[in-house]
C-alpha atoms as a PDB file:
ATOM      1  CA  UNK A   1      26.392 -28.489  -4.333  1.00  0.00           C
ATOM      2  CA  UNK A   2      27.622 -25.360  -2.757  1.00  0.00           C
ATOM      3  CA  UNK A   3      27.894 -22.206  -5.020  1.00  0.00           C
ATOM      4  CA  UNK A   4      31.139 -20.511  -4.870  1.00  0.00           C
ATOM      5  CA  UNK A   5      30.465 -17.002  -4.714  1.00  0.00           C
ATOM      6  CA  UNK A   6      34.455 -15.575  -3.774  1.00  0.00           C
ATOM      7  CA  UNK A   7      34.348 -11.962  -5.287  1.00  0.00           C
ATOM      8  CA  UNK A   8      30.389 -11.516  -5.691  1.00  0.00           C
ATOM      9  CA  UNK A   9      29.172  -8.279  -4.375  1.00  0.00           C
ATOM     10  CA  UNK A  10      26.443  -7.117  -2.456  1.00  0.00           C
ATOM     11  CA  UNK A  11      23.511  -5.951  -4.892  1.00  0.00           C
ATOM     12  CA  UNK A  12      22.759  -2.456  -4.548  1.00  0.00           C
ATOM     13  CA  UNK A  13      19.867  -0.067  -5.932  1.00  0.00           C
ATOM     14  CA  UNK A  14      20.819   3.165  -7.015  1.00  0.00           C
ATOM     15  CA  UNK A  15      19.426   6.667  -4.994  1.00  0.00           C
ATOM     16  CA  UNK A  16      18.136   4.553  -2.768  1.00  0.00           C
ATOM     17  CA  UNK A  17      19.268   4.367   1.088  1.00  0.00           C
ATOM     18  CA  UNK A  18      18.284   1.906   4.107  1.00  0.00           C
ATOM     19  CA  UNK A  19      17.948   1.762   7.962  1.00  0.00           C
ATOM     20  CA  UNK A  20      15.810   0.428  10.848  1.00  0.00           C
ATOM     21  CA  UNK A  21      13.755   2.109  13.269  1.00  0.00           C
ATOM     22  CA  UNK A  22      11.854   1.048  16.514  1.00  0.00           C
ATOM     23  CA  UNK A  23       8.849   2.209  17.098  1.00  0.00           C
ATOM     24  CA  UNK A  24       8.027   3.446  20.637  1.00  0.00           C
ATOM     25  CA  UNK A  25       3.629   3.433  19.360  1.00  0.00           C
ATOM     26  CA  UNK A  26       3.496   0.422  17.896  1.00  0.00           C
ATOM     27  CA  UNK A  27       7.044  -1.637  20.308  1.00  0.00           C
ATOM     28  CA  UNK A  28       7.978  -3.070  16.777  1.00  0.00           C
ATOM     29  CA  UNK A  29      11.153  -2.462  14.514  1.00  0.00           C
ATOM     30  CA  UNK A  30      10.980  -1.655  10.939  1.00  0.00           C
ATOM     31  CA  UNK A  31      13.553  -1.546   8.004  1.00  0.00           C
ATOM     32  CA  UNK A  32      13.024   1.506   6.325  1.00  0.00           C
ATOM     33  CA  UNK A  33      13.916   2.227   2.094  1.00  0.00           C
ATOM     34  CA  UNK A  34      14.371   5.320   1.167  1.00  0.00           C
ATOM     35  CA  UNK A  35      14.515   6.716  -2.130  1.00  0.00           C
ATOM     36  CA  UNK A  36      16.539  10.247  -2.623  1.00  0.00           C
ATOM     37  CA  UNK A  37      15.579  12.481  -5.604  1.00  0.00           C
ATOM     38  CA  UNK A  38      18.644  13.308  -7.274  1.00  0.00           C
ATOM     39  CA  UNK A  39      16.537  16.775  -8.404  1.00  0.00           C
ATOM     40  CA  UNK A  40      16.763  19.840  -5.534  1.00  0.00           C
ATOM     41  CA  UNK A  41      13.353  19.977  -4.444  1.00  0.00           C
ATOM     42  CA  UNK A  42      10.641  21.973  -5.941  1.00  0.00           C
ATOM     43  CA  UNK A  43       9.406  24.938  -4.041  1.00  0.00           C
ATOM     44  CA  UNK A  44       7.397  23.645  -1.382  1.00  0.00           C
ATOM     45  CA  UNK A  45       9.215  20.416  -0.748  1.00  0.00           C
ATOM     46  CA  UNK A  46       9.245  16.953  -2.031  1.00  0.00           C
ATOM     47  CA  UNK A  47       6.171  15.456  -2.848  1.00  0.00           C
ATOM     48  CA  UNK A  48       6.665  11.548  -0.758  1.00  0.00           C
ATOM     49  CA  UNK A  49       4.677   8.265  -1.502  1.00  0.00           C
ATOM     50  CA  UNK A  50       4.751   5.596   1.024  1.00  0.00           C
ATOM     51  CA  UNK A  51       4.879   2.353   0.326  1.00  0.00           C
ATOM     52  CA  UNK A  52       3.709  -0.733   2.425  1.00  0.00           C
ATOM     53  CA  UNK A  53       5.568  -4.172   2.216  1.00  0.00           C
ATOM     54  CA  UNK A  54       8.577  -2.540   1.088  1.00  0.00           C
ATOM     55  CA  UNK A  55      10.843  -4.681   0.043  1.00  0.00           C
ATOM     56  CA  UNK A  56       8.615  -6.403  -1.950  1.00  0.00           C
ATOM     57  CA  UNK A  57       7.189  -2.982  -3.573  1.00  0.00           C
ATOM     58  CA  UNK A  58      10.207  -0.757  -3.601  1.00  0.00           C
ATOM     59  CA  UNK A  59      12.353  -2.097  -6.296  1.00  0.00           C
ATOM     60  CA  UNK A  60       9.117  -2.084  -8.616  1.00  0.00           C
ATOM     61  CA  UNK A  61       8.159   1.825  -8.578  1.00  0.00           C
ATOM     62  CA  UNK A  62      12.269   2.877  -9.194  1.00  0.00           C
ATOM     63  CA  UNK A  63      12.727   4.759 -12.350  1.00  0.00           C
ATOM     64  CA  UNK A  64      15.039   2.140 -13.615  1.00  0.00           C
ATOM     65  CA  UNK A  65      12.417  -0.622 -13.202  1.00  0.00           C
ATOM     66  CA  UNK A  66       9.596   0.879 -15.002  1.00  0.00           C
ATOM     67  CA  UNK A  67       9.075   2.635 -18.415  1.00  0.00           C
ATOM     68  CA  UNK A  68       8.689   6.495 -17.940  1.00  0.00           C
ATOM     69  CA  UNK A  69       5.108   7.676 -17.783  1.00  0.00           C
ATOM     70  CA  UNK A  70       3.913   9.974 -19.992  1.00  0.00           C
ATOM     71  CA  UNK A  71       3.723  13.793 -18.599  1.00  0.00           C
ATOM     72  CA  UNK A  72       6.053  14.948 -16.196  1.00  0.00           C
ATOM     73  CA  UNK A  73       6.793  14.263 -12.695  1.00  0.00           C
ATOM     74  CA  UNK A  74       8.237  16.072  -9.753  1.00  0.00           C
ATOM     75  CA  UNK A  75      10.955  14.788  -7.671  1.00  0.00           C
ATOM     76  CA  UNK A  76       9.896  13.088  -4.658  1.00  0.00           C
ATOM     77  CA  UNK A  77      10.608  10.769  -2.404  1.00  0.00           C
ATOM     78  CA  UNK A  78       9.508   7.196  -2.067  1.00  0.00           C
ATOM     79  CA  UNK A  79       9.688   5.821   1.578  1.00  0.00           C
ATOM     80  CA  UNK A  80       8.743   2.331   1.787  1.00  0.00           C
ATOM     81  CA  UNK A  81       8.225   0.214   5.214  1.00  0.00           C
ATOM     82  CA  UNK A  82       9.421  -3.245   5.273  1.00  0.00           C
ATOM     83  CA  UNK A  83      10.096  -5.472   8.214  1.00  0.00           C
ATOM     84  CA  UNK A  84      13.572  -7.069   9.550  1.00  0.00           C
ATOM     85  CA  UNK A  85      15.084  -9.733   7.816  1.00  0.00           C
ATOM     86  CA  UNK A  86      14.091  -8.096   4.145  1.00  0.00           C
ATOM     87  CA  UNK A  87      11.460 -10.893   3.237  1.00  0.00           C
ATOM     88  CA  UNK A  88       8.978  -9.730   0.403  1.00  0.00           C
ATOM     89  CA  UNK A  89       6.208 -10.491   2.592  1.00  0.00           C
ATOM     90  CA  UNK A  90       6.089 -11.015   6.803  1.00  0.00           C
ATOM     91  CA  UNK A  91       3.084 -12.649   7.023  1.00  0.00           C
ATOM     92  CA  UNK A  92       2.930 -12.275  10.625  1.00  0.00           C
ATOM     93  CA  UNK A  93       4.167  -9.008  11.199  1.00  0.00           C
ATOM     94  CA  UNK A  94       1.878  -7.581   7.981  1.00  0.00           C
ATOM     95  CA  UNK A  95      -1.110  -9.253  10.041  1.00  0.00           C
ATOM     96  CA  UNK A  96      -0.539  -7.140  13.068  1.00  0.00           C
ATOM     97  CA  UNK A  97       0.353  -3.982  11.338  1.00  0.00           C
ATOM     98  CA  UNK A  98      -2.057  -3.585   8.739  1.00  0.00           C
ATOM     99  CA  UNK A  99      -5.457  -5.048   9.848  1.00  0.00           C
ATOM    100  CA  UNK A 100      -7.696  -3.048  12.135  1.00  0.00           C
ATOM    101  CA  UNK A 101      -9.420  -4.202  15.210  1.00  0.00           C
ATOM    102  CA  UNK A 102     -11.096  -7.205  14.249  1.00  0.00           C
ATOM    103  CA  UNK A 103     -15.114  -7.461  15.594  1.00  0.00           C
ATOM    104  CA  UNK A 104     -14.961 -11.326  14.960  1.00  0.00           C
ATOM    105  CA  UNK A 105     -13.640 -14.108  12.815  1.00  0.00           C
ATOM    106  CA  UNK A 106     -10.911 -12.509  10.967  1.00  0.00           C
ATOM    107  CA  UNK A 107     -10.675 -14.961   7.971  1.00  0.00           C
ATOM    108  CA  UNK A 108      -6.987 -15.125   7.928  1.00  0.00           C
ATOM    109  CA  UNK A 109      -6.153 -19.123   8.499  1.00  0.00           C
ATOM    110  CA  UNK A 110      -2.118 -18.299   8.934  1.00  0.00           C
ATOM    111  CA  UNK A 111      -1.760 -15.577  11.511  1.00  0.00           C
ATOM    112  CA  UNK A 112      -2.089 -15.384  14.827  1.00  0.00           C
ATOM    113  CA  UNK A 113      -2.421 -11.454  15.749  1.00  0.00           C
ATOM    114  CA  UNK A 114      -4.457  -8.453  14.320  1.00  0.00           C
ATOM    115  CA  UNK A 115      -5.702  -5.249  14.551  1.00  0.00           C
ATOM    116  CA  UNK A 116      -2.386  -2.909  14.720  1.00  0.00           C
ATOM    117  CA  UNK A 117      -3.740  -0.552  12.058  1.00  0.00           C
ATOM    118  CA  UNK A 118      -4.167   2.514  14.352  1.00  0.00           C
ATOM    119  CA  UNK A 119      -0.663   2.262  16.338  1.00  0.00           C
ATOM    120  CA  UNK A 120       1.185   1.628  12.799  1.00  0.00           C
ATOM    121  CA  UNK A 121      -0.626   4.571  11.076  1.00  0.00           C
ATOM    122  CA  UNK A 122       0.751   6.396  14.138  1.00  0.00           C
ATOM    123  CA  UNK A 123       4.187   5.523  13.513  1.00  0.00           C
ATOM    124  CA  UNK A 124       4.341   6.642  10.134  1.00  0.00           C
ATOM    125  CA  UNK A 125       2.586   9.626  10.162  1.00  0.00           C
ATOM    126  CA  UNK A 126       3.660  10.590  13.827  1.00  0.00           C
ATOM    127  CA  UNK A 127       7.081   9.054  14.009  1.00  0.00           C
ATOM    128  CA  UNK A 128       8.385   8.263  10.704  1.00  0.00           C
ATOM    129  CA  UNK A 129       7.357  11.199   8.465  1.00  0.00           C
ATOM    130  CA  UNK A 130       9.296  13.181  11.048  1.00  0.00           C
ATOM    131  CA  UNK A 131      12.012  11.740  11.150  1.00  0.00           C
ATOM    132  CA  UNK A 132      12.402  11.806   6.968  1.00  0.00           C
ATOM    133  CA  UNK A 133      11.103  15.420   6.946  1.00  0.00           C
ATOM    134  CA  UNK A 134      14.444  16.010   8.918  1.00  0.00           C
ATOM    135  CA  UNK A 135      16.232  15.262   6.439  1.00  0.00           C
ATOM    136  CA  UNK A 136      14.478  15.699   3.376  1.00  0.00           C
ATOM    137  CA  UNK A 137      12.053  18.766   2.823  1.00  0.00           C
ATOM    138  CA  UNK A 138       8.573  17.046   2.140  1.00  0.00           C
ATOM    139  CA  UNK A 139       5.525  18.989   1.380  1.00  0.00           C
ATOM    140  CA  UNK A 140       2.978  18.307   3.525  1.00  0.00           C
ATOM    141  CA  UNK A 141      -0.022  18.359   0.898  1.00  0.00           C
ATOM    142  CA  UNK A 142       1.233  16.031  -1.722  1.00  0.00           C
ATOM    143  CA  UNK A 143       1.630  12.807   0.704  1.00  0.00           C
ATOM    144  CA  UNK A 144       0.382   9.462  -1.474  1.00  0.00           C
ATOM    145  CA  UNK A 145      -0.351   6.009   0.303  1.00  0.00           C
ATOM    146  CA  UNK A 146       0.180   2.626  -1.537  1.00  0.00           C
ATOM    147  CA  UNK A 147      -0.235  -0.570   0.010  1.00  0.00           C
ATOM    148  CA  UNK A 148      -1.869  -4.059  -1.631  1.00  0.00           C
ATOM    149  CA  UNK A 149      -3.553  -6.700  -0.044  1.00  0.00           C
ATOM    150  CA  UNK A 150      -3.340  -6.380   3.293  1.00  0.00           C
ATOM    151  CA  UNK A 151      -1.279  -3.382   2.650  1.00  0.00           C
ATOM    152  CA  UNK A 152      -4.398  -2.409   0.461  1.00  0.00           C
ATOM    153  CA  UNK A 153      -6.769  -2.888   3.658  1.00  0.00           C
ATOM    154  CA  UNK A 154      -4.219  -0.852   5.660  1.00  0.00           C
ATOM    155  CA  UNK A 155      -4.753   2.171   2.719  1.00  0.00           C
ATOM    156  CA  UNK A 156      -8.310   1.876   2.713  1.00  0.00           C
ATOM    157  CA  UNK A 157      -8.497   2.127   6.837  1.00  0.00           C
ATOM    158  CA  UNK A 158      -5.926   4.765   7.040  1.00  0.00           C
ATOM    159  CA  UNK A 159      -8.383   6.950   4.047  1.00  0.00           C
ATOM    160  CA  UNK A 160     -11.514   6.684   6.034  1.00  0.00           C
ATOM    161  CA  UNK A 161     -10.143   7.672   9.282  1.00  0.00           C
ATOM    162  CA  UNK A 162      -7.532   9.941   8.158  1.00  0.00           C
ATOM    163  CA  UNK A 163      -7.856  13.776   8.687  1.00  0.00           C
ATOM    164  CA  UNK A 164      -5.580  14.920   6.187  1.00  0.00           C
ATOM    165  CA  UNK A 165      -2.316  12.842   6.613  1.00  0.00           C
ATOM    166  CA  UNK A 166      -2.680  12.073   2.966  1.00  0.00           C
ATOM    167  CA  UNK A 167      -4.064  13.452   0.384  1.00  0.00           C
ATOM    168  CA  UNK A 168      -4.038  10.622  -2.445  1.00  0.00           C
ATOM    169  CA  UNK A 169      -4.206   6.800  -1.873  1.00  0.00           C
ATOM    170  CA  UNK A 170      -3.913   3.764  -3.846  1.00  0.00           C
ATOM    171  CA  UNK A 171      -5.062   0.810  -2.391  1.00  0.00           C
ATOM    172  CA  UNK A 172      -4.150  -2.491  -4.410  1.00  0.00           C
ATOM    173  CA  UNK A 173      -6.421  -5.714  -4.052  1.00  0.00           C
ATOM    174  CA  UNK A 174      -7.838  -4.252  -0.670  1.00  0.00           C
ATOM    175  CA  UNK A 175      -8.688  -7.930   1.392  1.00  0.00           C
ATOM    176  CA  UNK A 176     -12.004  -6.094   2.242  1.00  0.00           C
ATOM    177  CA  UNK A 177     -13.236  -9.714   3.128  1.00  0.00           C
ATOM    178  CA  UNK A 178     -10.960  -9.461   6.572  1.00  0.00           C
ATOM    179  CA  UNK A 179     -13.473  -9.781   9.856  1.00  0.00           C
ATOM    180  CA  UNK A 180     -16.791 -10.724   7.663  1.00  0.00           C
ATOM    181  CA  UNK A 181     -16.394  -7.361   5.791  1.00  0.00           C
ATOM    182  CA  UNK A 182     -15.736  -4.790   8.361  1.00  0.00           C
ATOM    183  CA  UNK A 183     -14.453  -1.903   6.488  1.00  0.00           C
ATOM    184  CA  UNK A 184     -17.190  -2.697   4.522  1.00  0.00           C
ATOM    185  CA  UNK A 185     -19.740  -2.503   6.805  1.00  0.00           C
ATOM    186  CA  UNK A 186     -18.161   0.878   8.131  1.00  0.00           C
ATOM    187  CA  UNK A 187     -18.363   2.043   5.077  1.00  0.00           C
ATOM    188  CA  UNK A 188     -22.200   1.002   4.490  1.00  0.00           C
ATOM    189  CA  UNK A 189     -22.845   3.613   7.388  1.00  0.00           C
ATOM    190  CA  UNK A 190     -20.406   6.277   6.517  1.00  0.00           C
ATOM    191  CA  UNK A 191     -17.396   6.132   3.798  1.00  0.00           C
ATOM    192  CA  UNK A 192     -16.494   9.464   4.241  1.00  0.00           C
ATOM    193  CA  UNK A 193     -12.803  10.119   2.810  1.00  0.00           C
ATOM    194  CA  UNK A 194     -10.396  13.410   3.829  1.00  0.00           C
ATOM    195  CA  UNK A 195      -8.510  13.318   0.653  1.00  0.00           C
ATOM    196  CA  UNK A 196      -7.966  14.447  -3.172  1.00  0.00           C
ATOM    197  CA  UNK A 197      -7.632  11.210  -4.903  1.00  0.00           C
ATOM    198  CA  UNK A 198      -8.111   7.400  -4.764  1.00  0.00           C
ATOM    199  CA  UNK A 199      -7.306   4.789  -7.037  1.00  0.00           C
ATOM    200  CA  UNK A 200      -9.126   1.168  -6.146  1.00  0.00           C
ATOM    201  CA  UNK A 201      -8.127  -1.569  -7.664  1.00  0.00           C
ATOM    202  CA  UNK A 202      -8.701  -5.275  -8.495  1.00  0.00           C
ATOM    203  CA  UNK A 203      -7.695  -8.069 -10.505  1.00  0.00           C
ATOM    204  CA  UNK A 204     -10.682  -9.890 -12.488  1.00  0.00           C
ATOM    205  CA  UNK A 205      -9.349 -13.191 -12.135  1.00  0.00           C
ATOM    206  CA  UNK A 206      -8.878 -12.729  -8.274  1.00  0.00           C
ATOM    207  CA  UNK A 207     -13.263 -14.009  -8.299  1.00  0.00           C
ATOM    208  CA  UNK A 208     -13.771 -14.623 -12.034  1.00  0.00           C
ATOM    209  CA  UNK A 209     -10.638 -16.873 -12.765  1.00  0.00           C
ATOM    210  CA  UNK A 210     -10.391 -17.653 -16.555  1.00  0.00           C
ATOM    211  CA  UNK A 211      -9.907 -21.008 -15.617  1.00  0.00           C
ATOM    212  CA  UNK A 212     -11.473 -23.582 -13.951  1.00  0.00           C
ATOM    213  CA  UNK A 213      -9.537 -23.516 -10.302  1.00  0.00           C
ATOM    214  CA  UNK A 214     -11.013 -26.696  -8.870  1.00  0.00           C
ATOM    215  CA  UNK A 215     -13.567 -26.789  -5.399  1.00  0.00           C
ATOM    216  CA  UNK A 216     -11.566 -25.925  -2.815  1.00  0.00           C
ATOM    217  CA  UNK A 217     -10.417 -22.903  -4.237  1.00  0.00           C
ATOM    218  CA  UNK A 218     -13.113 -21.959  -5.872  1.00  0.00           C
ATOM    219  CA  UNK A 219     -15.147 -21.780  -1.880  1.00  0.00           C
ATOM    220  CA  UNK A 220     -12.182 -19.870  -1.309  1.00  0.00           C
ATOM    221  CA  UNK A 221     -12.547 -17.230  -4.022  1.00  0.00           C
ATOM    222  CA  UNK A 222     -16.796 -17.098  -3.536  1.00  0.00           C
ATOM    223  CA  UNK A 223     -15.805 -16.622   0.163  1.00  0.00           C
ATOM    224  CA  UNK A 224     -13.574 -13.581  -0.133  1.00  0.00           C
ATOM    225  CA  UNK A 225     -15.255 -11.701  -3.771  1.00  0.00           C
ATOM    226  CA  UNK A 226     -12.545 -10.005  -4.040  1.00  0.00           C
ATOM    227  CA  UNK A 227     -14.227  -7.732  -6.991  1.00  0.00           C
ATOM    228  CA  UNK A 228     -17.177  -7.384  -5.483  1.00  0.00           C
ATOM    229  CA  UNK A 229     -16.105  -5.935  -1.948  1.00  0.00           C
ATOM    230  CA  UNK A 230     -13.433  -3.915  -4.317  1.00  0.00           C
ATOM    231  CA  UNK A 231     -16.781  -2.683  -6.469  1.00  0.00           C
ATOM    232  CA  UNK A 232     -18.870  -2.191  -3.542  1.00  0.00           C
ATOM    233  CA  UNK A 233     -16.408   0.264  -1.852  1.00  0.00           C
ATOM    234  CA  UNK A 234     -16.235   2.423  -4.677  1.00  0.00           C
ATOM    235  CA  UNK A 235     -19.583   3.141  -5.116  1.00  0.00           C
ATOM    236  CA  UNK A 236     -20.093   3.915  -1.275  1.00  0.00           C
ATOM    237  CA  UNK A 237     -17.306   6.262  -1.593  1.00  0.00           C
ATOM    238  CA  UNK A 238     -17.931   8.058  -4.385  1.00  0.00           C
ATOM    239  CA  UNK A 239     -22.019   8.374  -3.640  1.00  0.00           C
ATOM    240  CA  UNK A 240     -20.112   9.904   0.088  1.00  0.00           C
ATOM    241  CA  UNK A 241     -17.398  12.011  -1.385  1.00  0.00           C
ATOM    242  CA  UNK A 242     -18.119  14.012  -4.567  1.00  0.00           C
ATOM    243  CA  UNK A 243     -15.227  16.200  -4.714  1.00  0.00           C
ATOM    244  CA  UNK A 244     -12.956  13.175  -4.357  1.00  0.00           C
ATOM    245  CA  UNK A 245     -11.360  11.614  -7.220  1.00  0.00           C
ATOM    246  CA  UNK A 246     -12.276   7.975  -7.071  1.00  0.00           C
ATOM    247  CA  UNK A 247     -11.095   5.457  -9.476  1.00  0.00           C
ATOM    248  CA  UNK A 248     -11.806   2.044 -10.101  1.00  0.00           C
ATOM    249  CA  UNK A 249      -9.882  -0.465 -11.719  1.00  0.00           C
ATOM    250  CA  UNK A 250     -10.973  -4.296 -12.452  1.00  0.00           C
ATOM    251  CA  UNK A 251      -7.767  -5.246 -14.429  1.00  0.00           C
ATOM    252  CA  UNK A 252      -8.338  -7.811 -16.988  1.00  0.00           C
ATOM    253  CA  UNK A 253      -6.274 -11.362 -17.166  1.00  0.00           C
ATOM    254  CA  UNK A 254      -4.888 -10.360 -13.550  1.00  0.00           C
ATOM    255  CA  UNK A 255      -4.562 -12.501 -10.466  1.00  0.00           C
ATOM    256  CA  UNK A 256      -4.306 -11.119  -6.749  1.00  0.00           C
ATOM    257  CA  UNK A 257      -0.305 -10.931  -7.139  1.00  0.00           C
ATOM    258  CA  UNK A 258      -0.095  -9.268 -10.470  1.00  0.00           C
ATOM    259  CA  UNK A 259      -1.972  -6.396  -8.704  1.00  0.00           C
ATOM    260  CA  UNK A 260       1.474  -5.496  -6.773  1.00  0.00           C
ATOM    261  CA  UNK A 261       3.106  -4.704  -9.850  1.00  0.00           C
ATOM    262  CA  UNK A 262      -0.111  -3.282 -11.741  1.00  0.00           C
ATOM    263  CA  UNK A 263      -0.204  -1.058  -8.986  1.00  0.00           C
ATOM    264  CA  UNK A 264       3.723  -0.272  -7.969  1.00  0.00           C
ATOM    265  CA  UNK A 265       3.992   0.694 -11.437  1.00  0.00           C
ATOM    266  CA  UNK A 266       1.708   3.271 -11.436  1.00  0.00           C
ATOM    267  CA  UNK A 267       1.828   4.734  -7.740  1.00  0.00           C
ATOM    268  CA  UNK A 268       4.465   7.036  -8.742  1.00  0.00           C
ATOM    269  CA  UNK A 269       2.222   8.763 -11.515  1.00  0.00           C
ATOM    270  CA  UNK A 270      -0.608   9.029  -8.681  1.00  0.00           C
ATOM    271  CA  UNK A 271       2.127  10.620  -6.046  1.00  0.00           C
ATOM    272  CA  UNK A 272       4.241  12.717  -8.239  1.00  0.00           C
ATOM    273  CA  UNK A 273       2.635  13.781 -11.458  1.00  0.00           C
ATOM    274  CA  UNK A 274       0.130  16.578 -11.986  1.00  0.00           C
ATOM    275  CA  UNK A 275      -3.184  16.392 -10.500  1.00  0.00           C
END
């Protein structure tokens, strides 16, 4: 049955703006959401958080989709990166863009390319942030990174070889288990972090499901200990980087999925609230 849709309009979010822009580091093109503070900006500029998987994270971390958070907040910006077409989630392209240089079996049973991590980090910080900073006054010190899953792996990479591109990061269900644990192992020899702030986090139920998830899956979930690898990491970091604030969070009855929200929620407390 076709759905007569005569006189429907497009859905629109409010503040928020959208475009496309090839990238001459990484040869790719990305769709770009912006959102505008309605607020001038404070003194030294807007305060920005960047978002990975955008379209899928964007519309949760708007004011209108979330209860306001206790304290105030600045105005600031929220750029997040998405990829043509507007799906949620690009497997492929989210494969290339956000996993670093693999050193061997990469895990990943769906995608065919990896290890675009230092190129993409390029574009945003080198190529995208300029571009936004031309329109929009950003201060440089108050730049926050969110990304999940893959996106998560992305955050963690970019905070241990960052110098300084951002100073807070929250990195969602990190898939640490990507190339038998490399970031991991990296971090086993050094987990140094340039940075004020990072929030880890994890769902519980992502290793120790509440129920019983059959065989298959349950090789699946042993193979990847999700809270583990997530636990792990923030004890090498912290032990490496006592002036940095590290949090942890194992979030009870919560799968890998409900760690997008858990976290898109939040992000905007991390990037624009006080310290």
């Amino acid at each position: 049955m076709m759905l007569e849709t005569d006189g429907w309009s497009e859905v629109r979010l409010a503040d928020a703006r959208c475009f496309e822009m090839a990238s001459e580091t990484t040869g790719e093109t990305y769709r770009i959401l912006v959102r505008i503070p309605s607020e001038p900006p404070p003194p030294g500029g807007y305060p920005a958080l960047w978002m990975l998987d955008g379209d899928a994270s964007f519309p949760l971390c708007l004011p209108q989709a979330i209860q306001p958070a206790s304290g105030r907040e600045d105005p600031g910006v929220i750029v997040a990166v998405g990829f043509p077409g507007g799906a949620s989630f690009d497997v492929d392209a989210r494969a290339r863009n956000y996993t670093p240089e693999p050193d061997g079996d990469t895990g990943d049973l769906h995608s065919p390319a990896f290890g675009g991590a230092a190129g993409f980090l390029r574009f945003l910080t080198e190529e995208l942030r300029p571009a936004i900073a031309a329109r929009l006054p950003l201060d440089e010190m108050r730049q926050t990174l969110f990304g999940f899953s893959y996106g998560g792996l992305f955050t963690m990479f970019a905070a241990l070889g960052d110098h300084g591109r951002f100073q807070r990061y929250w990195a969602a269900s990190p898939s640490l288990w990507f190339s038998d644990g490399l970031l991991l192992r990296r971090m086993r020899a050094t987990a140094a972090v340039a940075g004020e702030r990072l929030v880890l986090t994890v769902g519980r139920d992502e290793q120790y499901p509440a129920r019983d998830p059959g065989e298959e899956r349950r090789r699946h979930i042993d193979r990847r200990a999700m809270v583990d690898g997530v636990t792990e990491a923030a004890v090498l970091i912290t032990a490496a980087n006592p002036d940095l604030r590290t949090e942890l969070i194992v979030a009870a009855d919560h799968d890998h999925f409900d760690m997008l929200m858990h976290g898109a929620r939040r992000a905007r407390r991390l990037a624009f609230g006080g310290s």
